[in-house]
PDB file of N, CA and C in Angstrom:
ATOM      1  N   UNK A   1      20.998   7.993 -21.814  1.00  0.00           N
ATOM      2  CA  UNK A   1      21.208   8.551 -20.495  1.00  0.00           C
ATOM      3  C   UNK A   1      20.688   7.548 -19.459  1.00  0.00           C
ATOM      4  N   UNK A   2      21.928   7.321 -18.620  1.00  0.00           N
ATOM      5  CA  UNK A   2      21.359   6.370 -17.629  1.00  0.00           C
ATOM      6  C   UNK A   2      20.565   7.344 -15.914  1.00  0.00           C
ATOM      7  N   UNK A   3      19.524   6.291 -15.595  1.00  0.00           N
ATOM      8  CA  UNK A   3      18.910   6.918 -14.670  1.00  0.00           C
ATOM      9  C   UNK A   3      18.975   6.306 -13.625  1.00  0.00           C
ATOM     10  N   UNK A   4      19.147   6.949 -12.801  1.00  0.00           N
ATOM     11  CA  UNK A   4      19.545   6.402 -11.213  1.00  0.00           C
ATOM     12  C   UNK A   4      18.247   6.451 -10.246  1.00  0.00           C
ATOM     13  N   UNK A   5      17.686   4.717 -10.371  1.00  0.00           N
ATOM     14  CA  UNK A   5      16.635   4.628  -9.494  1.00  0.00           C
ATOM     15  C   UNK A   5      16.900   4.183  -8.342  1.00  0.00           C
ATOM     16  N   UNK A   6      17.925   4.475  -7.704  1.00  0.00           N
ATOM     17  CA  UNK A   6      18.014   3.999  -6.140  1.00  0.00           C
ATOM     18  C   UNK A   6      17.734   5.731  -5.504  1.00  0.00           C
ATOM     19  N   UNK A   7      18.218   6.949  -6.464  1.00  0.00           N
ATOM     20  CA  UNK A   7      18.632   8.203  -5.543  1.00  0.00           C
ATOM     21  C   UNK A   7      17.133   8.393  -5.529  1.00  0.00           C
ATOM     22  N   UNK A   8      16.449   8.008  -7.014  1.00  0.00           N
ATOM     23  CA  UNK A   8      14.696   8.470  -6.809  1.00  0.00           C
ATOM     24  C   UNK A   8      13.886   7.430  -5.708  1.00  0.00           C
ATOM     25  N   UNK A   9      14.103   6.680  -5.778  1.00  0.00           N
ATOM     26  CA  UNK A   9      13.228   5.717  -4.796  1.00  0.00           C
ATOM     27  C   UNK A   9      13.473   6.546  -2.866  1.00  0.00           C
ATOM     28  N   UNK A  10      14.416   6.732  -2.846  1.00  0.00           N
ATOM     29  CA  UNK A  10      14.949   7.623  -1.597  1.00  0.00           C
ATOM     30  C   UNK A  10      13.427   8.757  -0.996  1.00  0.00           C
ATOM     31  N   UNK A  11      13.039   8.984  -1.879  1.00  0.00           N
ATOM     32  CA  UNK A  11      12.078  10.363  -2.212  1.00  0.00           C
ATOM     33  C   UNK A  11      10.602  10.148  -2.362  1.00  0.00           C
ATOM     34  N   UNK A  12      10.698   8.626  -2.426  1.00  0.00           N
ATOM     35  CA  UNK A  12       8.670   8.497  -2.290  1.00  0.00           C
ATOM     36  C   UNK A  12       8.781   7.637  -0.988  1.00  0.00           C
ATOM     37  N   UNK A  13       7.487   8.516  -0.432  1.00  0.00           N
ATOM     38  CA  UNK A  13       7.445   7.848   1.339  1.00  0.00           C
ATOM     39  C   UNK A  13       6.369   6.675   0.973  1.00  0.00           C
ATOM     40  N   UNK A  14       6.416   6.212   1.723  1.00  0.00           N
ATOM     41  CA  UNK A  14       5.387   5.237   1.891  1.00  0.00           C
ATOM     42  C   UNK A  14       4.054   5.705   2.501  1.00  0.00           C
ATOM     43  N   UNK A  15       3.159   5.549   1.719  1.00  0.00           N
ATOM     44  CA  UNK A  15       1.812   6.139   2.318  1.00  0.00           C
ATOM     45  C   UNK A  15       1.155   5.570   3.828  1.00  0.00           C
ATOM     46  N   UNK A  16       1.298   5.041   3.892  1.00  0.00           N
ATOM     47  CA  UNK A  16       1.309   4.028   5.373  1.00  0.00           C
ATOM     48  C   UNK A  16       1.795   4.806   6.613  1.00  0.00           C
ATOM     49  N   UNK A  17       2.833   5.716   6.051  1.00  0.00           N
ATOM     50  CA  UNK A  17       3.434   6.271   7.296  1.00  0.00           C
ATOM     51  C   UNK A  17       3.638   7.624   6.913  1.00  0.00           C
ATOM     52  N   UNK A  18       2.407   8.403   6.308  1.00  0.00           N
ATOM     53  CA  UNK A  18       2.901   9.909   5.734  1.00  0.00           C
ATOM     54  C   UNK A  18       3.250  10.869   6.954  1.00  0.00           C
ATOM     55  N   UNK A  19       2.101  10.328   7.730  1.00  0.00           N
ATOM     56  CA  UNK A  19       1.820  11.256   9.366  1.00  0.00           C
ATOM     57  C   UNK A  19       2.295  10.383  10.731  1.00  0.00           C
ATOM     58  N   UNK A  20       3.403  10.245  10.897  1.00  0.00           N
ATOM     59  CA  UNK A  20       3.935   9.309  11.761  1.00  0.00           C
ATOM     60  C   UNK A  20       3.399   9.746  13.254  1.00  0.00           C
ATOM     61  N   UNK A  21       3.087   9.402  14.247  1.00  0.00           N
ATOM     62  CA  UNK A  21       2.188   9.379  15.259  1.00  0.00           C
ATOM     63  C   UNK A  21       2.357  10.315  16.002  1.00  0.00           C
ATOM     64  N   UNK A  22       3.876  10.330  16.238  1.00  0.00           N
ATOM     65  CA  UNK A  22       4.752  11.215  17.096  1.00  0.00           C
ATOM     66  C   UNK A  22       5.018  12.535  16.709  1.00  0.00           C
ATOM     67  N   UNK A  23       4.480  12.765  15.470  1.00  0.00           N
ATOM     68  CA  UNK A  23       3.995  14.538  14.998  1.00  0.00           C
ATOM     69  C   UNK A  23       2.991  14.837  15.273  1.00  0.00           C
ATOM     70  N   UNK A  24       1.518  13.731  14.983  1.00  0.00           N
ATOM     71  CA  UNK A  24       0.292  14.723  15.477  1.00  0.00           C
ATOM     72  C   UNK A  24       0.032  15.443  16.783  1.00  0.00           C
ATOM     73  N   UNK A  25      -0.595  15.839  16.703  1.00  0.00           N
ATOM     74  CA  UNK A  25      -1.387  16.728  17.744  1.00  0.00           C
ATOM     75  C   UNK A  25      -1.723  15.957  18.684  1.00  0.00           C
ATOM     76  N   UNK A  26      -2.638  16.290  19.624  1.00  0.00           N
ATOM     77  CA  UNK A  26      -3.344  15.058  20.815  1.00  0.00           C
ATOM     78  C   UNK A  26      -4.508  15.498  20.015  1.00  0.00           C
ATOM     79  N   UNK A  27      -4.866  16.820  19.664  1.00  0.00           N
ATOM     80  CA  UNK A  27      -6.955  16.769  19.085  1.00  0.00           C
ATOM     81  C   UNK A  27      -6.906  15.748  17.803  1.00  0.00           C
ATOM     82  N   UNK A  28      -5.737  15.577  17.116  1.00  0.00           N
ATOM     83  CA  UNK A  28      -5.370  14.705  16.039  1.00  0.00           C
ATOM     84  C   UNK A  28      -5.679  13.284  16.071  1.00  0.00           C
ATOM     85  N   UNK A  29      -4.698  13.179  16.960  1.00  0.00           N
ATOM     86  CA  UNK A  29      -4.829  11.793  17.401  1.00  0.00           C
ATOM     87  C   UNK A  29      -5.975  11.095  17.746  1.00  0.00           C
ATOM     88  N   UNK A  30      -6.841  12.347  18.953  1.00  0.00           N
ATOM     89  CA  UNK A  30      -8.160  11.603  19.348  1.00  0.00           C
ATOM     90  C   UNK A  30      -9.175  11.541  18.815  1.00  0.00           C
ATOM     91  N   UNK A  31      -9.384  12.831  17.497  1.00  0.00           N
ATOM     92  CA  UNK A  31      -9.900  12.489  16.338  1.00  0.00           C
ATOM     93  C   UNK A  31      -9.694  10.943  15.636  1.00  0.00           C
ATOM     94  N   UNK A  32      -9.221  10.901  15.150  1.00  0.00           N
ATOM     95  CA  UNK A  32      -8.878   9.678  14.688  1.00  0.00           C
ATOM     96  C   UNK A  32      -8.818   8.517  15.327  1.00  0.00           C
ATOM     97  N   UNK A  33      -8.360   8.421  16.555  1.00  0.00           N
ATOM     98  CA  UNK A  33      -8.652   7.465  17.220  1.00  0.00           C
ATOM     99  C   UNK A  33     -10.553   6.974  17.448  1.00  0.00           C
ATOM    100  N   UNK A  34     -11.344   7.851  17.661  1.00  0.00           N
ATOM    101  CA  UNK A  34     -12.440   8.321  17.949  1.00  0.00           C
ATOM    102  C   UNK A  34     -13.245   7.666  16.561  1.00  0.00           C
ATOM    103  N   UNK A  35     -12.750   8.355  15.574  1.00  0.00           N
ATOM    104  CA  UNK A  35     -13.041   7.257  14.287  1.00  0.00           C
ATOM    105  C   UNK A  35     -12.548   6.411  13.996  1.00  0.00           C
ATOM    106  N   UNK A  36     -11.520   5.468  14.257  1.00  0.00           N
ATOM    107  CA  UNK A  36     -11.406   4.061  13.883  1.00  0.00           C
ATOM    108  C   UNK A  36     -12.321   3.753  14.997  1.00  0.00           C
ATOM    109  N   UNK A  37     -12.470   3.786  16.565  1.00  0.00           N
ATOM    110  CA  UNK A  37     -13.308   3.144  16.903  1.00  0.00           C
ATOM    111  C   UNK A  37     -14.573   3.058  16.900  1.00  0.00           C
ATOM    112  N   UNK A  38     -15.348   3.921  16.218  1.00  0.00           N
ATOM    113  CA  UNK A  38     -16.385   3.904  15.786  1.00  0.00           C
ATOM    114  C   UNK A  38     -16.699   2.876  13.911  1.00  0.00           C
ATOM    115  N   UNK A  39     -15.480   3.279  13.565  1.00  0.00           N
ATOM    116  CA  UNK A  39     -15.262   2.069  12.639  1.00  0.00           C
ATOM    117  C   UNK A  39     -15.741   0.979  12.702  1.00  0.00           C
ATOM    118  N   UNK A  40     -14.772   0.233  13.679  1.00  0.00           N
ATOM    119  CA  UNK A  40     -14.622  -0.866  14.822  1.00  0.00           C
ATOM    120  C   UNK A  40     -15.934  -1.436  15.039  1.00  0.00           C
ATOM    121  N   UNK A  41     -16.518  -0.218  16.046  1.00  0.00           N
ATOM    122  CA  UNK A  41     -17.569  -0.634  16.535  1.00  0.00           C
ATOM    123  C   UNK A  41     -18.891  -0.692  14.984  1.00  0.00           C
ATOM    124  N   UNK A  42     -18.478  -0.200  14.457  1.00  0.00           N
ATOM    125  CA  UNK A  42     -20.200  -0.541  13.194  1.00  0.00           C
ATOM    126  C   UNK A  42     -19.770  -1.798  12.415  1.00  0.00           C
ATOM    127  N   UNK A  43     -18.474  -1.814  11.626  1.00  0.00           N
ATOM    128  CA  UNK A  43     -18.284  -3.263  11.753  1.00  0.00           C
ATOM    129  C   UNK A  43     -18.685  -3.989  12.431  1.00  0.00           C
ATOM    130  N   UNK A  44     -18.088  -3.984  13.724  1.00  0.00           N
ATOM    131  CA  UNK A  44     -18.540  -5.376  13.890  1.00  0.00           C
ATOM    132  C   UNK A  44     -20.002  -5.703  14.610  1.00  0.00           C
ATOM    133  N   UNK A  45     -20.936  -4.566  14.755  1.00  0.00           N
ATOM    134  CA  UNK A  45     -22.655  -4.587  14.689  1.00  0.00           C
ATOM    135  C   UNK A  45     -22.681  -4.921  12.878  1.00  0.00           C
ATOM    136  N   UNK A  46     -21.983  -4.934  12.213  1.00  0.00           N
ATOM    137  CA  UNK A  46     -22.697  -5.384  10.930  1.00  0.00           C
ATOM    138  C   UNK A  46     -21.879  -6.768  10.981  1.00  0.00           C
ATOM    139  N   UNK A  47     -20.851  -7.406  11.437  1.00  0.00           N
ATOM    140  CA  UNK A  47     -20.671  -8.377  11.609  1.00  0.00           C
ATOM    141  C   UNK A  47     -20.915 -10.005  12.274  1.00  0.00           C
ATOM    142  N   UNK A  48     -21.650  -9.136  13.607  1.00  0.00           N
ATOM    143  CA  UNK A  48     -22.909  -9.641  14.253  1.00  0.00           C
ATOM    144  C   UNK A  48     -24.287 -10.078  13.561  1.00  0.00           C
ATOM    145  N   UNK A  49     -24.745  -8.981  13.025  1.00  0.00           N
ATOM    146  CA  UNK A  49     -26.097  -9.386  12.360  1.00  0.00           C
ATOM    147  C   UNK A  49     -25.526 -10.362  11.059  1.00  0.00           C
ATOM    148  N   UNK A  50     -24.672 -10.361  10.490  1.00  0.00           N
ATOM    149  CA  UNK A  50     -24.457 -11.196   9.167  1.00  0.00           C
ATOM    150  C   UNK A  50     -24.337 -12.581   9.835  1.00  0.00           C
ATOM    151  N   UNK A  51     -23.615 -12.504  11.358  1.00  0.00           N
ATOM    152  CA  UNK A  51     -23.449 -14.111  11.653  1.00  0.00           C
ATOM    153  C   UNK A  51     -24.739 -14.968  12.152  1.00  0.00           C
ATOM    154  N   UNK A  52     -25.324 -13.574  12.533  1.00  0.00           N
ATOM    155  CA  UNK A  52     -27.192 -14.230  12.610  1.00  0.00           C
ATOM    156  C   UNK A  52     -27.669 -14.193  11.544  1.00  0.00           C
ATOM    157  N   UNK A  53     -27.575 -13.557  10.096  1.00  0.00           N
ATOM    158  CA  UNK A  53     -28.349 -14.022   9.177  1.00  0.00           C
ATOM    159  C   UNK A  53     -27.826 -15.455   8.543  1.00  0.00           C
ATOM    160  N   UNK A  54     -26.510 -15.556   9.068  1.00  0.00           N
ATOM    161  CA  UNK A  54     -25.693 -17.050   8.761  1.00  0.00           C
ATOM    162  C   UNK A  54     -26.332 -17.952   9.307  1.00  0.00           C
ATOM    163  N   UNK A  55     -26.728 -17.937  10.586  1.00  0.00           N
ATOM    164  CA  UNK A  55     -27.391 -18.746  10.975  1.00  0.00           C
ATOM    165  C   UNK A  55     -28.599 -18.830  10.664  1.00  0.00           C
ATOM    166  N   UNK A  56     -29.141 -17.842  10.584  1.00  0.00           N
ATOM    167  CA  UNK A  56     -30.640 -18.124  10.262  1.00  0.00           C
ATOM    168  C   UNK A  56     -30.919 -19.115   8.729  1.00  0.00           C
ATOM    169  N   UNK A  57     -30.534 -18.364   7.666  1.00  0.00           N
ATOM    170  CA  UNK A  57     -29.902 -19.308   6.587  1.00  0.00           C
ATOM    171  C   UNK A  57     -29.385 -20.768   6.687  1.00  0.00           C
ATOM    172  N   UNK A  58     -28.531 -21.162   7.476  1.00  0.00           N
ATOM    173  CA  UNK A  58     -28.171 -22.380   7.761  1.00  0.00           C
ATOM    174  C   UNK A  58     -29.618 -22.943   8.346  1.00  0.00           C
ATOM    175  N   UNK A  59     -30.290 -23.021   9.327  1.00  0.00           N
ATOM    176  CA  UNK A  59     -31.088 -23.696   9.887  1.00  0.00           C
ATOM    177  C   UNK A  59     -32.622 -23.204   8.710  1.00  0.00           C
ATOM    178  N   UNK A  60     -32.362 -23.031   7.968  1.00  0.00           N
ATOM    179  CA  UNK A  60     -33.557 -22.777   6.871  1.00  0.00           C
ATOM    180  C   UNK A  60     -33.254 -23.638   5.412  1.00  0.00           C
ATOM    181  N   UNK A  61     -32.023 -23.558   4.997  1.00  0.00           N
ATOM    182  CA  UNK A  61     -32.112 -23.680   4.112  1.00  0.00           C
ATOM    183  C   UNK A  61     -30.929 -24.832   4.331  1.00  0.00           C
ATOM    184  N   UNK A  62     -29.961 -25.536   4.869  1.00  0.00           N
ATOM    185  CA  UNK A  62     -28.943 -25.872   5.136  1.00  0.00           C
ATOM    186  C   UNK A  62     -27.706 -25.968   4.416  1.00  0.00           C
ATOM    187  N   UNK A  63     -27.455 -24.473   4.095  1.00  0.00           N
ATOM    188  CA  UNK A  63     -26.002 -23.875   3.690  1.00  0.00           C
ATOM    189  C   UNK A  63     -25.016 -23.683   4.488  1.00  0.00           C
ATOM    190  N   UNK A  64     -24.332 -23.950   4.591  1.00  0.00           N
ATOM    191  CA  UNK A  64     -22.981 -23.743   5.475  1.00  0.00           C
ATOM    192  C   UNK A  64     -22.038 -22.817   5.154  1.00  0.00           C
ATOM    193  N   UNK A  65     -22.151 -22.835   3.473  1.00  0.00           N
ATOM    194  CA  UNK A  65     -21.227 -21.928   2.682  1.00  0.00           C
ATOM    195  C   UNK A  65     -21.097 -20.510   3.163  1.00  0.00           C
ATOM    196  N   UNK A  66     -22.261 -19.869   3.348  1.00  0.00           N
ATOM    197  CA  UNK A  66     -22.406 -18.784   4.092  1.00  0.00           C
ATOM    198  C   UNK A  66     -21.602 -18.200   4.491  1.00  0.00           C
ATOM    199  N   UNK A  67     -20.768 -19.484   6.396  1.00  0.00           N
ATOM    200  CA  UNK A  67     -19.709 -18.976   7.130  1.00  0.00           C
ATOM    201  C   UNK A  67     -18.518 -18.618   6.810  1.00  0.00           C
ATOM    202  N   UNK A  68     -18.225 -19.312   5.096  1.00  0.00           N
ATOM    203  CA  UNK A  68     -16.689 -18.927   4.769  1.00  0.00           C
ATOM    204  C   UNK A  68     -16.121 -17.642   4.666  1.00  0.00           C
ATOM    205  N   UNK A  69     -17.055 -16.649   3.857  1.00  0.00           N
ATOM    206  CA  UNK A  69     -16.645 -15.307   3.684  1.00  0.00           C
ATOM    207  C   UNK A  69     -16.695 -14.662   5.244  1.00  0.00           C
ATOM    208  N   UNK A  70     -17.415 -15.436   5.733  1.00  0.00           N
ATOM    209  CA  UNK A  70     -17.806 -14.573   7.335  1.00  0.00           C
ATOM    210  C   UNK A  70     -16.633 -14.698   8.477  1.00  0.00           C
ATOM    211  N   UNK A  71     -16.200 -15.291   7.862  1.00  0.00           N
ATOM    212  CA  UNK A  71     -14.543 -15.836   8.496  1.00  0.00           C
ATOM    213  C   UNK A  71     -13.622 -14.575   8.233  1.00  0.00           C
ATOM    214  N   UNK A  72     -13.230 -14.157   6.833  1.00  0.00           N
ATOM    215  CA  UNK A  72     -12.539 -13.589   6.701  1.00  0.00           C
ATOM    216  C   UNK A  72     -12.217 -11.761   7.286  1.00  0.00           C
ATOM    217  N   UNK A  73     -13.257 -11.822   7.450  1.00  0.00           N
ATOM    218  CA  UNK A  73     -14.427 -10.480   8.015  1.00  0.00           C
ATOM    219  C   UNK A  73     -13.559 -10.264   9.373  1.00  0.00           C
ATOM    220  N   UNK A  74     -13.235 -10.707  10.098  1.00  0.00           N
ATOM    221  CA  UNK A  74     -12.358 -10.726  10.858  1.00  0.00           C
ATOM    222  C   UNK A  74     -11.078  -9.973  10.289  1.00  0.00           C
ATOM    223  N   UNK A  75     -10.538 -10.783   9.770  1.00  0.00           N
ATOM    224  CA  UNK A  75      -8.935 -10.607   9.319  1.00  0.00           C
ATOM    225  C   UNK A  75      -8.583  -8.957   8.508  1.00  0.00           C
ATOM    226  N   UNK A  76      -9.855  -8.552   7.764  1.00  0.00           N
ATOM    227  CA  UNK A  76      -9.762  -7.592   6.878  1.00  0.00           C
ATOM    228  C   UNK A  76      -9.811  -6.235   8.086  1.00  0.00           C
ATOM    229  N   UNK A  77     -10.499  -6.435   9.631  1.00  0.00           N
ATOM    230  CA  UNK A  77     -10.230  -5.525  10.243  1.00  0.00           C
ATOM    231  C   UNK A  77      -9.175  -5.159  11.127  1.00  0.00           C
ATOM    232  N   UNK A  78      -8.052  -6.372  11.061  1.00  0.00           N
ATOM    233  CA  UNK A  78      -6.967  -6.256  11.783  1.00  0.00           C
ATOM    234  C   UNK A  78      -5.766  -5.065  11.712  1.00  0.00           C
ATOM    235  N   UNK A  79      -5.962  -4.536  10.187  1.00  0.00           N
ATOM    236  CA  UNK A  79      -5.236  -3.229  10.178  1.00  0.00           C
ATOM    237  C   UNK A  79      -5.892  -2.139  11.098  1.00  0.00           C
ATOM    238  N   UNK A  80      -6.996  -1.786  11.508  1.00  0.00           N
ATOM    239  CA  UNK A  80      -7.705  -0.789  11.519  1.00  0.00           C
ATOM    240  C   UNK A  80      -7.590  -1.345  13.383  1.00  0.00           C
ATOM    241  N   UNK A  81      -7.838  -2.411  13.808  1.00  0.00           N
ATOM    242  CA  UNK A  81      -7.605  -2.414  15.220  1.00  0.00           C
ATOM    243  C   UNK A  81      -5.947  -2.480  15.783  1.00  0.00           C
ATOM    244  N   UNK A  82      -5.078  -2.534  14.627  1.00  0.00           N
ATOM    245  CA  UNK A  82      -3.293  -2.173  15.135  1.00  0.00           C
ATOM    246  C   UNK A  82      -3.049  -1.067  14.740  1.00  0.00           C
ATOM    247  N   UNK A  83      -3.837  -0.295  14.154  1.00  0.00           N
ATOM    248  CA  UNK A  83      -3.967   1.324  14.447  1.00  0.00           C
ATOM    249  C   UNK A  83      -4.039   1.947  15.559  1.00  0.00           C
ATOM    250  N   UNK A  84      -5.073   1.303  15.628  1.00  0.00           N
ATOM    251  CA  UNK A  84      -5.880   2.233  17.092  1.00  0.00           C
ATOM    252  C   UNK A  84      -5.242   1.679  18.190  1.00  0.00           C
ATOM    253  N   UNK A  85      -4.514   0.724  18.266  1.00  0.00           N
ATOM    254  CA  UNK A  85      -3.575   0.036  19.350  1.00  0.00           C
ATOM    255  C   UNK A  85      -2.325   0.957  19.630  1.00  0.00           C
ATOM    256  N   UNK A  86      -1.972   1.463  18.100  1.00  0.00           N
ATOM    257  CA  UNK A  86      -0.851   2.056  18.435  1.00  0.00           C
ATOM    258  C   UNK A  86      -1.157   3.832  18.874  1.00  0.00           C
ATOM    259  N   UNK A  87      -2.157   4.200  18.181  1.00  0.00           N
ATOM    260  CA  UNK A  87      -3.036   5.659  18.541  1.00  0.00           C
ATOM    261  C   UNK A  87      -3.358   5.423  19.943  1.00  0.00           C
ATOM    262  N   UNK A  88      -3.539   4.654  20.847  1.00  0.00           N
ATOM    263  CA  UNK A  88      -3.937   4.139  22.544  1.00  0.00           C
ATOM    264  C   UNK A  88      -2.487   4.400  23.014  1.00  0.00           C
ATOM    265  N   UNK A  89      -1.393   3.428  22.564  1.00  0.00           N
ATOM    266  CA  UNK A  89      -0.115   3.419  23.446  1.00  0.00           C
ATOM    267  C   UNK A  89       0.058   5.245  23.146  1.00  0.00           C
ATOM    268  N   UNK A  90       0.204   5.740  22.002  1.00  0.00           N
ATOM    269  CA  UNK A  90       0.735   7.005  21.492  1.00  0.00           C
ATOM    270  C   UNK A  90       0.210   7.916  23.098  1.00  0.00           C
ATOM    271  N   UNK A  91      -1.026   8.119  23.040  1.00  0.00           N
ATOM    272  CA  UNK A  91      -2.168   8.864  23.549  1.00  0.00           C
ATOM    273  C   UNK A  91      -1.329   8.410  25.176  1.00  0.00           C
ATOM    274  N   UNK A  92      -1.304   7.172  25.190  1.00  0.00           N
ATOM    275  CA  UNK A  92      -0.932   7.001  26.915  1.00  0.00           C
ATOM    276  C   UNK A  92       0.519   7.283  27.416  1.00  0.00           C
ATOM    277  N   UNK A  93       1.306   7.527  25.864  1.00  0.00           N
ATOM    278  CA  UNK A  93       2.878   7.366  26.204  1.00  0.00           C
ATOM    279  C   UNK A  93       2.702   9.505  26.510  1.00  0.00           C
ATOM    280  N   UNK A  94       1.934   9.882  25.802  1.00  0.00           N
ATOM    281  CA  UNK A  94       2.036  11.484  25.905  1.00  0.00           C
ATOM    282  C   UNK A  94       1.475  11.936  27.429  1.00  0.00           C
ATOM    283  N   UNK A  95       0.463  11.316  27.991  1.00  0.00           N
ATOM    284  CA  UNK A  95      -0.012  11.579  29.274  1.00  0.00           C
ATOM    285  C   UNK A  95       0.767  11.453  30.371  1.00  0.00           C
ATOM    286  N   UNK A  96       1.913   9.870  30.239  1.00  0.00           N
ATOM    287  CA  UNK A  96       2.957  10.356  30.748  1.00  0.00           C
ATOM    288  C   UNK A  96       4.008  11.138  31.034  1.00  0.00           C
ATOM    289  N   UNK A  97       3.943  12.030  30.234  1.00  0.00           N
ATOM    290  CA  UNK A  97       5.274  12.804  30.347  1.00  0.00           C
ATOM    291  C   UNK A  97       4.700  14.047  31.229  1.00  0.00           C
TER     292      UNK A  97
END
């Protein structure tokens, strides 16, 4: 028996987009908005102190290696701030109307 994986693939959403923006609520939205930026914001107070313990380390011990992972630290929060970019436009496109 042959099985037809194009009609099943049709039928799993992509988790990325279960709750598309333009259904929630506004208490929804600002929930959530409210927590990624608090996210945001403790990241990057723990991202701060790591680049001072980078430094402190460097001028102690003279490692450099340190800064590489501290680089990336950046990049890993870029999903979580084009969230909340789009939860901001959402939030400002509804106030207009």
């Amino acid at each position: 028996m042959e099985k037809n994986y194009l009609s099943r693939s049709k039928t799993i959403r992509n988790p990325m987009n279960k709750n598309p923006l333009s259904e929630l609520s506004n208490e929804k939205l600002l929930k959530r908005r409210d927590s990624l930026k608090g996210l945001l914001i403790a990241f990057g107070v723990i991202l701060v102190f790591l680049i001072g313990l980078a430094i402190y380390f460097y001028f102690t011990k003279s490692n450099a290696k340190l800064f590489v992972p501290l680089m990336a630290i950046p990049f890993t929060l870029m999903p979580v701030y084009i969230q909340l970019r789009a939860l901001n436009a959402e939030l400002k496109l509804r106030s207009q109307k």
